[in-house]
PDB file of N, CA and C in Angstrom:
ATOM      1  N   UNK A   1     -22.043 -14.743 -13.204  1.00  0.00           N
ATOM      2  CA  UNK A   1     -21.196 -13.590 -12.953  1.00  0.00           C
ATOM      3  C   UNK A   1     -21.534 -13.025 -11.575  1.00  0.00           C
ATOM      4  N   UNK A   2     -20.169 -12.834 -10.566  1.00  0.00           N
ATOM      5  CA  UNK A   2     -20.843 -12.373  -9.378  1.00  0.00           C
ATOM      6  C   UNK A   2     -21.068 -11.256  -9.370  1.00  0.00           C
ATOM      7  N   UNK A   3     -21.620 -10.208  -8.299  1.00  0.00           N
ATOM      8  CA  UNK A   3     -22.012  -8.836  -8.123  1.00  0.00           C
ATOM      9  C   UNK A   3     -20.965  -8.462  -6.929  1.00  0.00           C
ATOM     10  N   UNK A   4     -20.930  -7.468  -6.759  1.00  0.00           N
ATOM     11  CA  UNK A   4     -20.190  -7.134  -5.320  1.00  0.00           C
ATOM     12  C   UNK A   4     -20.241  -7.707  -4.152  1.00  0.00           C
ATOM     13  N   UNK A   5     -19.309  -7.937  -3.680  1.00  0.00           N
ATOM     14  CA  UNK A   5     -19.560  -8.679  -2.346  1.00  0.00           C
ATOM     15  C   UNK A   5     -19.379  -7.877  -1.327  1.00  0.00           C
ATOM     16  N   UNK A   6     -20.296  -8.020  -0.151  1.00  0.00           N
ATOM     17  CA  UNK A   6     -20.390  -7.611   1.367  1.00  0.00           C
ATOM     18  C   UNK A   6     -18.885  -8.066   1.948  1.00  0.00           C
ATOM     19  N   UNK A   7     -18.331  -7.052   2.699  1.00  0.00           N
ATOM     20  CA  UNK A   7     -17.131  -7.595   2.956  1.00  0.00           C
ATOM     21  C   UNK A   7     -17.026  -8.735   4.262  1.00  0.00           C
ATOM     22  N   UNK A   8     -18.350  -8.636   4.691  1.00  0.00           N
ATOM     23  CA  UNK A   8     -18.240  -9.957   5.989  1.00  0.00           C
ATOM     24  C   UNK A   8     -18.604 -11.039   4.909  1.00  0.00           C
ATOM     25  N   UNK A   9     -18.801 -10.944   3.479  1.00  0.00           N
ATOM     26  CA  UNK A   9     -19.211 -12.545   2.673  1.00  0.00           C
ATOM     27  C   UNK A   9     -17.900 -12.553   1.658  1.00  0.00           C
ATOM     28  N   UNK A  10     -16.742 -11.971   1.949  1.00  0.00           N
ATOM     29  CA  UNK A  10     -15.629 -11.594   1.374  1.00  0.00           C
ATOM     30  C   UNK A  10     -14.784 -12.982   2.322  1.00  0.00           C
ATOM     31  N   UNK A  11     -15.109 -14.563   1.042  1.00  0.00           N
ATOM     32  CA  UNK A  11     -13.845 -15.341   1.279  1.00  0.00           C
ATOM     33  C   UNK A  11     -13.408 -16.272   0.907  1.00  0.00           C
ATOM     34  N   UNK A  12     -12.422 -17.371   0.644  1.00  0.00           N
ATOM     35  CA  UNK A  12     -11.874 -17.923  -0.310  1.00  0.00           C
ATOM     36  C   UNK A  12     -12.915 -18.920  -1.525  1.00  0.00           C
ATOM     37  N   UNK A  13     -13.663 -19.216  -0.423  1.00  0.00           N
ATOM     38  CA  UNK A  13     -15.046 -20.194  -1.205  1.00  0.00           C
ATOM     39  C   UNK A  13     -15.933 -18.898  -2.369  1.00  0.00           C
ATOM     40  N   UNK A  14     -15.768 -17.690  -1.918  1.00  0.00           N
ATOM     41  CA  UNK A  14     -16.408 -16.753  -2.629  1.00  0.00           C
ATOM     42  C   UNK A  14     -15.780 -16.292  -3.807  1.00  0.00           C
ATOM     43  N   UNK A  15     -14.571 -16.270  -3.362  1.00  0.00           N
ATOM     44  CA  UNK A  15     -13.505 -15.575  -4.456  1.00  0.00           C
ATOM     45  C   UNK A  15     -13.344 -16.519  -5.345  1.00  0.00           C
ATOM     46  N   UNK A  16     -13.419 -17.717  -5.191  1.00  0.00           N
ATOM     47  CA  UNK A  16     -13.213 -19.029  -6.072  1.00  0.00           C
ATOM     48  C   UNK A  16     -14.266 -19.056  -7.026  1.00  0.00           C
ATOM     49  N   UNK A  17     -15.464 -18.484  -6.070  1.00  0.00           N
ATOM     50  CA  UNK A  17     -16.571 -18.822  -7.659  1.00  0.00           C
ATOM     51  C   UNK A  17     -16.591 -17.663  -8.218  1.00  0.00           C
ATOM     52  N   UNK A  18     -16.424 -16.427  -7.561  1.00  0.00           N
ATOM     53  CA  UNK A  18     -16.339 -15.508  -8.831  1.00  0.00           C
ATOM     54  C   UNK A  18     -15.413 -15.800  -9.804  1.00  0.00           C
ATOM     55  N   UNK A  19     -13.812 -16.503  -9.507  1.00  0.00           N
ATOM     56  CA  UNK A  19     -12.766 -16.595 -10.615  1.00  0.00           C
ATOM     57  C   UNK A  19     -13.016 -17.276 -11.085  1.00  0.00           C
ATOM     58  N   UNK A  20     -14.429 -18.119 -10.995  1.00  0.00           N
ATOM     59  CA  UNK A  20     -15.123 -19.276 -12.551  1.00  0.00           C
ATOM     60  C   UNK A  20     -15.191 -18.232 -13.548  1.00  0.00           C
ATOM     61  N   UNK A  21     -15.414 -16.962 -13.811  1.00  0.00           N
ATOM     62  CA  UNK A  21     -15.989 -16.500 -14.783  1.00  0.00           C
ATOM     63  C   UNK A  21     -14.482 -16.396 -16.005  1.00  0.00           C
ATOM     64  N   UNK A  22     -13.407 -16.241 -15.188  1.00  0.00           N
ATOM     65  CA  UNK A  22     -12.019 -16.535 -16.066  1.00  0.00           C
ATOM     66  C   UNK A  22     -11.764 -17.920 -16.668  1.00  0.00           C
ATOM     67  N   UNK A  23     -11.664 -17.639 -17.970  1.00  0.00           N
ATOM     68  CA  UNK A  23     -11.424 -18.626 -18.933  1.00  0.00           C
ATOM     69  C   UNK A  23     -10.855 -18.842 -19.484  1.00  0.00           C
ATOM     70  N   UNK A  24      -9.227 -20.146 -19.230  1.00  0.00           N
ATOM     71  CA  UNK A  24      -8.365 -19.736 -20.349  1.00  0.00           C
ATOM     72  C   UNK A  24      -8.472 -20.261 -21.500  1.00  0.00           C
ATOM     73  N   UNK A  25      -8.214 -19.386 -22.539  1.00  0.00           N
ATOM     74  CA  UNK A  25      -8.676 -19.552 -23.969  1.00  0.00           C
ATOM     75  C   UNK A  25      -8.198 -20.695 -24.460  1.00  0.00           C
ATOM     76  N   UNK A  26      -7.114 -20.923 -24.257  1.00  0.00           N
ATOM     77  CA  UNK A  26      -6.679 -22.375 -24.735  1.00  0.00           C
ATOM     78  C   UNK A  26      -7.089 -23.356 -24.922  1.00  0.00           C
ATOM     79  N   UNK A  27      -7.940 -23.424 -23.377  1.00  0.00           N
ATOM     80  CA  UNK A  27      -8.528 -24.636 -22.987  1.00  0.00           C
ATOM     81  C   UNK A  27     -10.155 -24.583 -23.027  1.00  0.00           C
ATOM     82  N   UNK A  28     -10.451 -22.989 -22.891  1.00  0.00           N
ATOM     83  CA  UNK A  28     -11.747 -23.207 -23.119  1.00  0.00           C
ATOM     84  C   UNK A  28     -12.610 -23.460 -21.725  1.00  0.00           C
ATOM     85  N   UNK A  29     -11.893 -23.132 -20.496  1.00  0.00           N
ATOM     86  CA  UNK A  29     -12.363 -23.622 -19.488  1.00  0.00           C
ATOM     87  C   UNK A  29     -11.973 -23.109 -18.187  1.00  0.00           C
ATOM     88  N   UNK A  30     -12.968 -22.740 -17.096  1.00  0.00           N
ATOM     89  CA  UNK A  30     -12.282 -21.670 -16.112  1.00  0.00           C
ATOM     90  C   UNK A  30     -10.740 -21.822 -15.638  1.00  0.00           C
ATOM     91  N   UNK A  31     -10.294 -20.921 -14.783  1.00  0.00           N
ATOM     92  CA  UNK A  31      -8.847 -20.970 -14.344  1.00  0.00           C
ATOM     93  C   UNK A  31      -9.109 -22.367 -12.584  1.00  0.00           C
ATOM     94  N   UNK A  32     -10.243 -22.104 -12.509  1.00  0.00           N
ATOM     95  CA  UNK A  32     -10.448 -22.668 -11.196  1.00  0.00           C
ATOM     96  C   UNK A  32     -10.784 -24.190 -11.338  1.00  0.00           C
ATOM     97  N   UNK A  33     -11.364 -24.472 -12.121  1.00  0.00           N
ATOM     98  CA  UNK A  33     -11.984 -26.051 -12.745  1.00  0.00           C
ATOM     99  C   UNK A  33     -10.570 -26.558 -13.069  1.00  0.00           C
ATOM    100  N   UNK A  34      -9.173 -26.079 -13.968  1.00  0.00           N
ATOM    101  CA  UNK A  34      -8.566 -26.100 -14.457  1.00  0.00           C
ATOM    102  C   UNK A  34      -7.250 -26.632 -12.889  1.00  0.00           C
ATOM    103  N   UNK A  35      -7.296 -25.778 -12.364  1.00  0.00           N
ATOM    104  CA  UNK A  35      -6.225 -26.013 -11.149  1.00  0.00           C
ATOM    105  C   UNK A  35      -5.088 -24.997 -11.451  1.00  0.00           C
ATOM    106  N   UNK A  36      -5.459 -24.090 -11.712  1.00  0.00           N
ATOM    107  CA  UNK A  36      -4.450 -23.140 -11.698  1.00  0.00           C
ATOM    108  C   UNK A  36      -4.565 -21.909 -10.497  1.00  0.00           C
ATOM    109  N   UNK A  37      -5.470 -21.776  -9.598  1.00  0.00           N
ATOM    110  CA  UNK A  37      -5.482 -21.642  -8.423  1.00  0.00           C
ATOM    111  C   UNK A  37      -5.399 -22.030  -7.361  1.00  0.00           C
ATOM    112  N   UNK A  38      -4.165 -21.545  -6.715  1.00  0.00           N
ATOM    113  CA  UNK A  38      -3.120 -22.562  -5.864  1.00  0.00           C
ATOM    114  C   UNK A  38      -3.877 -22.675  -4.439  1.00  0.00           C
ATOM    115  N   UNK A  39      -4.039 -21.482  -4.019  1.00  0.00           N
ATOM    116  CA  UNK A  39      -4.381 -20.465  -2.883  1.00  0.00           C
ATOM    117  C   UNK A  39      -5.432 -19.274  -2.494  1.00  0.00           C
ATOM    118  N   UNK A  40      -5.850 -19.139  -1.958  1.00  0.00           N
ATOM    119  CA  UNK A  40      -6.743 -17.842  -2.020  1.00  0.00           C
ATOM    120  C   UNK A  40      -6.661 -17.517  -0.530  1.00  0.00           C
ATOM    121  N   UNK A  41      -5.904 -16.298   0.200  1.00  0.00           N
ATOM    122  CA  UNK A  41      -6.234 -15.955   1.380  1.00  0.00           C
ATOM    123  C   UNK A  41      -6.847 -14.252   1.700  1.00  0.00           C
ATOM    124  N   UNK A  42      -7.447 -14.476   2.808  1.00  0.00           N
ATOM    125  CA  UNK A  42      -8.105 -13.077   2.739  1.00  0.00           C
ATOM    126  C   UNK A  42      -8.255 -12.690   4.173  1.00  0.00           C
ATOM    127  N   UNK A  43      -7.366 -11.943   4.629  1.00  0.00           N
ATOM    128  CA  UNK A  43      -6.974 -11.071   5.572  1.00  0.00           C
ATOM    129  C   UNK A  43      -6.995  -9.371   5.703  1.00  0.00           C
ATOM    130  N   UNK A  44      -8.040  -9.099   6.779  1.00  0.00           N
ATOM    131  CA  UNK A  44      -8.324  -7.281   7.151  1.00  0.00           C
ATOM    132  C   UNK A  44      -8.028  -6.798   5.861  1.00  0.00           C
ATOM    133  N   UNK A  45      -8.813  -6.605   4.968  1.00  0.00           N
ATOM    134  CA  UNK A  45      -9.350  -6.002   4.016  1.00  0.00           C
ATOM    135  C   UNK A  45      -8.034  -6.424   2.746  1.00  0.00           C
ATOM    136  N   UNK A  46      -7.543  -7.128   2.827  1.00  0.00           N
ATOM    137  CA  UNK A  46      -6.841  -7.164   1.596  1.00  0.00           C
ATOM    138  C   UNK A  46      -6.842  -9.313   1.188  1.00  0.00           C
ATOM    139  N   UNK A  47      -6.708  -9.113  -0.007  1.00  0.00           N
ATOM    140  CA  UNK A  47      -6.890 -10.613  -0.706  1.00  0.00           C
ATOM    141  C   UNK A  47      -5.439 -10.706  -1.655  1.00  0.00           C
ATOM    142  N   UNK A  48      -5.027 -12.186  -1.693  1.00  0.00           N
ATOM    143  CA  UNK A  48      -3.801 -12.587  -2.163  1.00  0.00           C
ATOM    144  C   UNK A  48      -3.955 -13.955  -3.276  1.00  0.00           C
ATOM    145  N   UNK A  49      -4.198 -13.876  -4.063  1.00  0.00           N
ATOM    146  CA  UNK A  49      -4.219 -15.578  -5.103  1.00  0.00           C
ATOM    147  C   UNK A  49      -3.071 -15.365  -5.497  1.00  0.00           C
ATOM    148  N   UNK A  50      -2.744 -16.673  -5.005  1.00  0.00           N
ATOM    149  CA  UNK A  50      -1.203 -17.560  -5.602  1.00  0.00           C
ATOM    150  C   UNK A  50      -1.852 -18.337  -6.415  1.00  0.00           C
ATOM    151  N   UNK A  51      -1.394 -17.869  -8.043  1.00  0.00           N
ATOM    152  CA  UNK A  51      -2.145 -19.094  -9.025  1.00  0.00           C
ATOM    153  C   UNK A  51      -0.599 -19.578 -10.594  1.00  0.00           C
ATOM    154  N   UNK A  52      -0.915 -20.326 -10.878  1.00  0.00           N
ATOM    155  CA  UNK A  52       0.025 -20.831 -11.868  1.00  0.00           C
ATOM    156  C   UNK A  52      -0.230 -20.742 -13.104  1.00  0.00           C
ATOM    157  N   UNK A  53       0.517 -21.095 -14.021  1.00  0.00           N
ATOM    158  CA  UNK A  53      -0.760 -21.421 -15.392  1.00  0.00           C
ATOM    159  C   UNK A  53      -0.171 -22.425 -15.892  1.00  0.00           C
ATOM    160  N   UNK A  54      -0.684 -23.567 -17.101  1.00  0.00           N
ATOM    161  CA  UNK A  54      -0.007 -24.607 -17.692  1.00  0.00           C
ATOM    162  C   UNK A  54       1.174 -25.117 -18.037  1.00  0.00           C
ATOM    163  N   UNK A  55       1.915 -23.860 -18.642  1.00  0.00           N
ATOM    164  CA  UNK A  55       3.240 -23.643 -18.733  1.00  0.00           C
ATOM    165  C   UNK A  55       3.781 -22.323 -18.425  1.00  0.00           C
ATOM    166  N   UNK A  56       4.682 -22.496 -18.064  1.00  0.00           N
ATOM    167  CA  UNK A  56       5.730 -21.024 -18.226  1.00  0.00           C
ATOM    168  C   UNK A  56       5.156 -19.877 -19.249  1.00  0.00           C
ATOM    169  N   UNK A  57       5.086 -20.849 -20.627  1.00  0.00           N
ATOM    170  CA  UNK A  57       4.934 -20.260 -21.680  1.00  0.00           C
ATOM    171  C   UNK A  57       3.754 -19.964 -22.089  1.00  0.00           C
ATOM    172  N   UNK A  58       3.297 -19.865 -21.395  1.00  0.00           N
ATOM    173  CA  UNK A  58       1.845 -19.364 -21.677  1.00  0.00           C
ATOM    174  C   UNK A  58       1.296 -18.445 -22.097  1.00  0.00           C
ATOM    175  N   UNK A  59       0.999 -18.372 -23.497  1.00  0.00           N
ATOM    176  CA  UNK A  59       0.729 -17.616 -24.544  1.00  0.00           C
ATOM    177  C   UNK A  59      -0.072 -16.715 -24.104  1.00  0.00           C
ATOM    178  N   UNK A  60      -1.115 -16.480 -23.018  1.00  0.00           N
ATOM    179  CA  UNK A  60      -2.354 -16.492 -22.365  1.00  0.00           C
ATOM    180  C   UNK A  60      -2.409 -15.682 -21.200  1.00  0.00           C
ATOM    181  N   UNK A  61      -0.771 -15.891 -20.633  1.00  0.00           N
ATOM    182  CA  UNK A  61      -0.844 -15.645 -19.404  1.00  0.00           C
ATOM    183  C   UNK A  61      -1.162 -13.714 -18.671  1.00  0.00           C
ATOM    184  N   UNK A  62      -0.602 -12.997 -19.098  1.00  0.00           N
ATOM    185  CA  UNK A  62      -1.096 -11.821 -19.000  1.00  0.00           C
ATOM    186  C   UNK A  62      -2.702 -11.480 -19.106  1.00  0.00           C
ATOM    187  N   UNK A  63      -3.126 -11.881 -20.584  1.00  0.00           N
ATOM    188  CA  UNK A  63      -4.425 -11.461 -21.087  1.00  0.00           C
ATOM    189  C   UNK A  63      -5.514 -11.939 -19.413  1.00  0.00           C
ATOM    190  N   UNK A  64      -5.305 -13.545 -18.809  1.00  0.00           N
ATOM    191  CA  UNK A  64      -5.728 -13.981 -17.751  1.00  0.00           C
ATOM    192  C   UNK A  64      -5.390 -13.611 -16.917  1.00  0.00           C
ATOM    193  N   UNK A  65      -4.526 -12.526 -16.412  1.00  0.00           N
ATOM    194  CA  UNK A  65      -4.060 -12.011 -14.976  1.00  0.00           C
ATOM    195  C   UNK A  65      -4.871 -10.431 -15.035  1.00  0.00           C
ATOM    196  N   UNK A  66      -5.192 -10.024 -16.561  1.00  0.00           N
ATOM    197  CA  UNK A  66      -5.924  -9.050 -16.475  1.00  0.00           C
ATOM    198  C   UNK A  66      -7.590  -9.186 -16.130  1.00  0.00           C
ATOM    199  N   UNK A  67      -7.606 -10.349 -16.853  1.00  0.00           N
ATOM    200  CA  UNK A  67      -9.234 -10.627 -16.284  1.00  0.00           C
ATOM    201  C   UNK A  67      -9.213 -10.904 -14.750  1.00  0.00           C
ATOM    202  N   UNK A  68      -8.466 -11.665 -13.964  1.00  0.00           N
ATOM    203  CA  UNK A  68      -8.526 -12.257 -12.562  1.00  0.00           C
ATOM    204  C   UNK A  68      -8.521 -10.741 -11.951  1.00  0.00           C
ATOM    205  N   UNK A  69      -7.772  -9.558 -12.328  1.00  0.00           N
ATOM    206  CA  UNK A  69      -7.637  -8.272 -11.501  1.00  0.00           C
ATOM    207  C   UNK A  69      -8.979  -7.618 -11.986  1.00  0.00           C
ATOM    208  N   UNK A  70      -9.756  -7.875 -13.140  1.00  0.00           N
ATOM    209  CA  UNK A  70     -11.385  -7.344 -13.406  1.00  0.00           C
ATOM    210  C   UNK A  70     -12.094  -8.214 -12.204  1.00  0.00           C
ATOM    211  N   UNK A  71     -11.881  -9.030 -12.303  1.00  0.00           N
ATOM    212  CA  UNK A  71     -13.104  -9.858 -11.626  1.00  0.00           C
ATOM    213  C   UNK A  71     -12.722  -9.270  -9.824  1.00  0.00           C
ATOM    214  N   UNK A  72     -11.512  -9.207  -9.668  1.00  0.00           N
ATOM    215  CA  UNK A  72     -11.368  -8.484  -8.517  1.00  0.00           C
ATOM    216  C   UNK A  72     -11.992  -7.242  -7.843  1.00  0.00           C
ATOM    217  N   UNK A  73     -11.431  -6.389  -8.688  1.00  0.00           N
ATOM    218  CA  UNK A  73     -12.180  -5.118  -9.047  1.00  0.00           C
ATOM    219  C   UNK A  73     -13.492  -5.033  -8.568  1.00  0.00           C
ATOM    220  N   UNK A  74     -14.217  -5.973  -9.490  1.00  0.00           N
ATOM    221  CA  UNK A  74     -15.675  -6.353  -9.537  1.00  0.00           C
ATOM    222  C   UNK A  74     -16.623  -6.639  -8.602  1.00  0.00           C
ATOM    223  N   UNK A  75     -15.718  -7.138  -7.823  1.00  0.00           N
ATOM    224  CA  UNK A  75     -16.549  -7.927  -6.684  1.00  0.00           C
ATOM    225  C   UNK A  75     -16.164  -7.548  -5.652  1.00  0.00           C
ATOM    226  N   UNK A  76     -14.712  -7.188  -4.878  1.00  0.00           N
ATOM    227  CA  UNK A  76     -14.302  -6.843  -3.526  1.00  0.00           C
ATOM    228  C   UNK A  76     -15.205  -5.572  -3.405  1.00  0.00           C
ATOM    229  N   UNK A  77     -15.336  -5.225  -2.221  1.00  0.00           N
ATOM    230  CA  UNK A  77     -15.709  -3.974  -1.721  1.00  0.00           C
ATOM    231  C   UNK A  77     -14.628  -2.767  -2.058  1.00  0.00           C
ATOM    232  N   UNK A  78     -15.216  -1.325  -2.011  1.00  0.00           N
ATOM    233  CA  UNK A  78     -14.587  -0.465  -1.933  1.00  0.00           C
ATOM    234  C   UNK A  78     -13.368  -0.591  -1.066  1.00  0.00           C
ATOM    235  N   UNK A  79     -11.841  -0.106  -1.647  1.00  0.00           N
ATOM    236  CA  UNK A  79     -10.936  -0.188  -0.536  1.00  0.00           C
ATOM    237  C   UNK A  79     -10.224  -1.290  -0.039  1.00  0.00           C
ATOM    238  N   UNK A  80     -10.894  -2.319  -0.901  1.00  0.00           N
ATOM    239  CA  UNK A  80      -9.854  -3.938  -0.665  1.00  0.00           C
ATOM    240  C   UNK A  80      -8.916  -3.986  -1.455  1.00  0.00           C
ATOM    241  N   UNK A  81      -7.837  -4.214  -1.091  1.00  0.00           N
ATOM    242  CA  UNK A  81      -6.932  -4.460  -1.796  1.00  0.00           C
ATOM    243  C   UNK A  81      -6.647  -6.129  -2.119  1.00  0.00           C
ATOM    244  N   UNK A  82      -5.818  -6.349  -3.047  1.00  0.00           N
ATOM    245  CA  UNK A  82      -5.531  -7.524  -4.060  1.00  0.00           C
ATOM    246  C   UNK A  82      -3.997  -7.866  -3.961  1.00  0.00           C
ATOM    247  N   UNK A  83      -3.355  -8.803  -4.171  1.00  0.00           N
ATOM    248  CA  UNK A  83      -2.470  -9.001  -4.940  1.00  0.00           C
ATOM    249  C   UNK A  83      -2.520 -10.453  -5.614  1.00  0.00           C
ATOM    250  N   UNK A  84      -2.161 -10.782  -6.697  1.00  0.00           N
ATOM    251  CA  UNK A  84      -1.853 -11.975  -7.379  1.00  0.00           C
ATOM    252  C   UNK A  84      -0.768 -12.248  -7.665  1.00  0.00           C
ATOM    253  N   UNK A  85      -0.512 -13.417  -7.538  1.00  0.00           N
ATOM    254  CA  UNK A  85       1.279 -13.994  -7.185  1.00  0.00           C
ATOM    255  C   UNK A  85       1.173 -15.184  -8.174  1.00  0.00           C
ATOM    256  N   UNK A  86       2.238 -14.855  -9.262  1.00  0.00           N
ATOM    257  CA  UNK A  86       2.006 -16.166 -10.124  1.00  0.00           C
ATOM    258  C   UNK A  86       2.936 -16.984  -9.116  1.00  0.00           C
ATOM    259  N   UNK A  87       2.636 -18.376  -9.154  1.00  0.00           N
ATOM    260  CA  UNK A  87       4.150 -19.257  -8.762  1.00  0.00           C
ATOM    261  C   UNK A  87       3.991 -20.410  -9.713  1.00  0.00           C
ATOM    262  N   UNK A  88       5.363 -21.291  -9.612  1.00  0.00           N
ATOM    263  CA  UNK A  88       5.533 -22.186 -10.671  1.00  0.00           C
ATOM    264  C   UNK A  88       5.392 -23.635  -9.489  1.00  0.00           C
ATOM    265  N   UNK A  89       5.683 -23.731  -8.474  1.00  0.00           N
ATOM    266  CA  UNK A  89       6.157 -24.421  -7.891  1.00  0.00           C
ATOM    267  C   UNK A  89       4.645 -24.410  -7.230  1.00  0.00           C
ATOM    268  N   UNK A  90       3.972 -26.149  -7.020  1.00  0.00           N
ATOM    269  CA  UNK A  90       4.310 -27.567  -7.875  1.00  0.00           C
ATOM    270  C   UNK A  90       3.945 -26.596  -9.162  1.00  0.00           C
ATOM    271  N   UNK A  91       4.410 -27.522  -9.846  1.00  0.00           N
ATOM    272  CA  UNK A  91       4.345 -27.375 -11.297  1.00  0.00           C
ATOM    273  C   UNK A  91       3.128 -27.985 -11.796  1.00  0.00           C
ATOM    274  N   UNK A  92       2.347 -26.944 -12.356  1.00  0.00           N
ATOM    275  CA  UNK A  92       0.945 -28.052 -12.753  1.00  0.00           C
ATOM    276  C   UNK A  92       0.547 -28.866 -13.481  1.00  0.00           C
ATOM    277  N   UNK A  93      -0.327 -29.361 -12.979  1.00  0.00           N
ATOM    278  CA  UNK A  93      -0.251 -31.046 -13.782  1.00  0.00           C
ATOM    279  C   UNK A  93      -1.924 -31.511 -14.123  1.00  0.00           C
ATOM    280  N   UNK A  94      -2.289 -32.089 -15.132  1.00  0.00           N
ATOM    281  CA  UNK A  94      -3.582 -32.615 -15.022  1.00  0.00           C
ATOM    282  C   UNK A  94      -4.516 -32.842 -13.489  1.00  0.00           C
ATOM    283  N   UNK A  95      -3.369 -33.517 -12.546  1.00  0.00           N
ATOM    284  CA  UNK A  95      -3.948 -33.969 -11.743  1.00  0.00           C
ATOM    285  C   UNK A  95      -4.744 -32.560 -10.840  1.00  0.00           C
ATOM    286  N   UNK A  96      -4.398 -31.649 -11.074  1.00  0.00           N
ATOM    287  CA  UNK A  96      -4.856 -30.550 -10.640  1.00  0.00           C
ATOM    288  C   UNK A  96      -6.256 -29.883 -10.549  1.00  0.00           C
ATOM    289  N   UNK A  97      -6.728 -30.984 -11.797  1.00  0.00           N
ATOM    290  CA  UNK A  97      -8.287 -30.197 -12.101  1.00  0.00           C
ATOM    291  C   UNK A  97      -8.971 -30.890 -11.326  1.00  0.00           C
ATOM    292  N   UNK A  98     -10.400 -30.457 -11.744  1.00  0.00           N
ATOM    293  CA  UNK A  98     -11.542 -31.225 -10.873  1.00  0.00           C
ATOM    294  C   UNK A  98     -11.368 -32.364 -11.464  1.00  0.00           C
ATOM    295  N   UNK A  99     -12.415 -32.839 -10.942  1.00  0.00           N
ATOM    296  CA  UNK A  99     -12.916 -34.166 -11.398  1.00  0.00           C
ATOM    297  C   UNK A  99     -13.720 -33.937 -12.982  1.00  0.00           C
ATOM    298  N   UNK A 100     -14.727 -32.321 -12.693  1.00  0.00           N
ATOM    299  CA  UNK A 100     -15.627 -32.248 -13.632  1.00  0.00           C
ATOM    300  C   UNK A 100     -14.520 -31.786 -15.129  1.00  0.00           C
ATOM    301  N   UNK A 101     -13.424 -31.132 -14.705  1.00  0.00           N
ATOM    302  CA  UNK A 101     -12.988 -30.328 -15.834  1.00  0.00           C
ATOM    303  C   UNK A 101     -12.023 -32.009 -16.424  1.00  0.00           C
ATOM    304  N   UNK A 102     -11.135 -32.594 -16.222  1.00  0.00           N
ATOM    305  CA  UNK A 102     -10.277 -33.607 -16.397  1.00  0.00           C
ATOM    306  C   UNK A 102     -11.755 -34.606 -17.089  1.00  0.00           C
ATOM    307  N   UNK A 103     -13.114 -35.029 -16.721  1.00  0.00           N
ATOM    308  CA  UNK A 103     -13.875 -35.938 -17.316  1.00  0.00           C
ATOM    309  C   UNK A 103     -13.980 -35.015 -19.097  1.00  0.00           C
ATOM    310  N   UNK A 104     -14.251 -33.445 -18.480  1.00  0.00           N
ATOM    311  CA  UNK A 104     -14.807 -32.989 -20.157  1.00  0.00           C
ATOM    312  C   UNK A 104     -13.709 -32.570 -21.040  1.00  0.00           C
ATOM    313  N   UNK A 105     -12.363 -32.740 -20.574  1.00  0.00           N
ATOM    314  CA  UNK A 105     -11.278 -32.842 -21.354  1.00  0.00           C
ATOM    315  C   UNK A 105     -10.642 -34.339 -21.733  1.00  0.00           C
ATOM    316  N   UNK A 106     -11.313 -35.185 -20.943  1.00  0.00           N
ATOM    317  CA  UNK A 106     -10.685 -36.553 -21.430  1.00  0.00           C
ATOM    318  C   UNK A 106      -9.891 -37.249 -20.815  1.00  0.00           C
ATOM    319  N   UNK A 107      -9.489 -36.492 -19.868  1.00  0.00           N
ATOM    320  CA  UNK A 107      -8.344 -36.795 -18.767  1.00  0.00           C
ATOM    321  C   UNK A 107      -8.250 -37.755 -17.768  1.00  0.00           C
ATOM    322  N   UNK A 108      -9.535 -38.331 -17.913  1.00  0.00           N
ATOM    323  CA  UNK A 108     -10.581 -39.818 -16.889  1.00  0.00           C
ATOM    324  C   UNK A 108      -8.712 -40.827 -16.699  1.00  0.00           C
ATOM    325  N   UNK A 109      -8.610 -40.750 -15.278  1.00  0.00           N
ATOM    326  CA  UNK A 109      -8.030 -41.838 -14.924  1.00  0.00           C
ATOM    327  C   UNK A 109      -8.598 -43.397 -14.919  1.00  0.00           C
TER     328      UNK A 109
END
């Protein structure tokens, strides 16, 4: 779990491992291992994730946009602002995950 971040250590490699701590329930497995984070940019004090989720229909999907805005919260500095942008487009696909998350789901090409 990360702690607050210094805003000169405020950046996409950072923001990525704090959003390990989001887990979608479904799967049992972060949003980031998973490939549902498209994007992460971070520009003069404000941050933007463009992220997707499995389906449209995603039973899940709110409950996980509330945790991604905790973990935000959590970690930016005072005064940073956020936004999160679901998009659909590519449409996600297995091929999306790591290597590590696709081996412990079974997904081995």
């Amino acid at each position: 779990m990360a702690g607050k971040l210094e805003a000169k250590d405020v950046n996409a490699e950072a923001l990525r491992a704090a959003l390990q701590d989001v887990i979608d329930p479904e799967v049992g497995m972060n949003i980031v291992d998973l490939g549902l984070i498209y994007g992460v940019s971070v520009e003069a004090g404000q941050v933007k994730i463009d992220m997707t989720m499995t389906s449209p229909a995603c039973p899940m999907g709110d409950m996980m946009l509330d945790e991604i805005e905790a973990v935000l919260k959590r970690v930016l500095p005072k005064g940073w602002e956020f936004e999160i942008e679901l998009v659909w487009e590519p449409p996600w696909s297995p091929a999306l995950m790591s290597e590590t998350a696709r081996t412990q789901l079974g997904w081995e090409e």
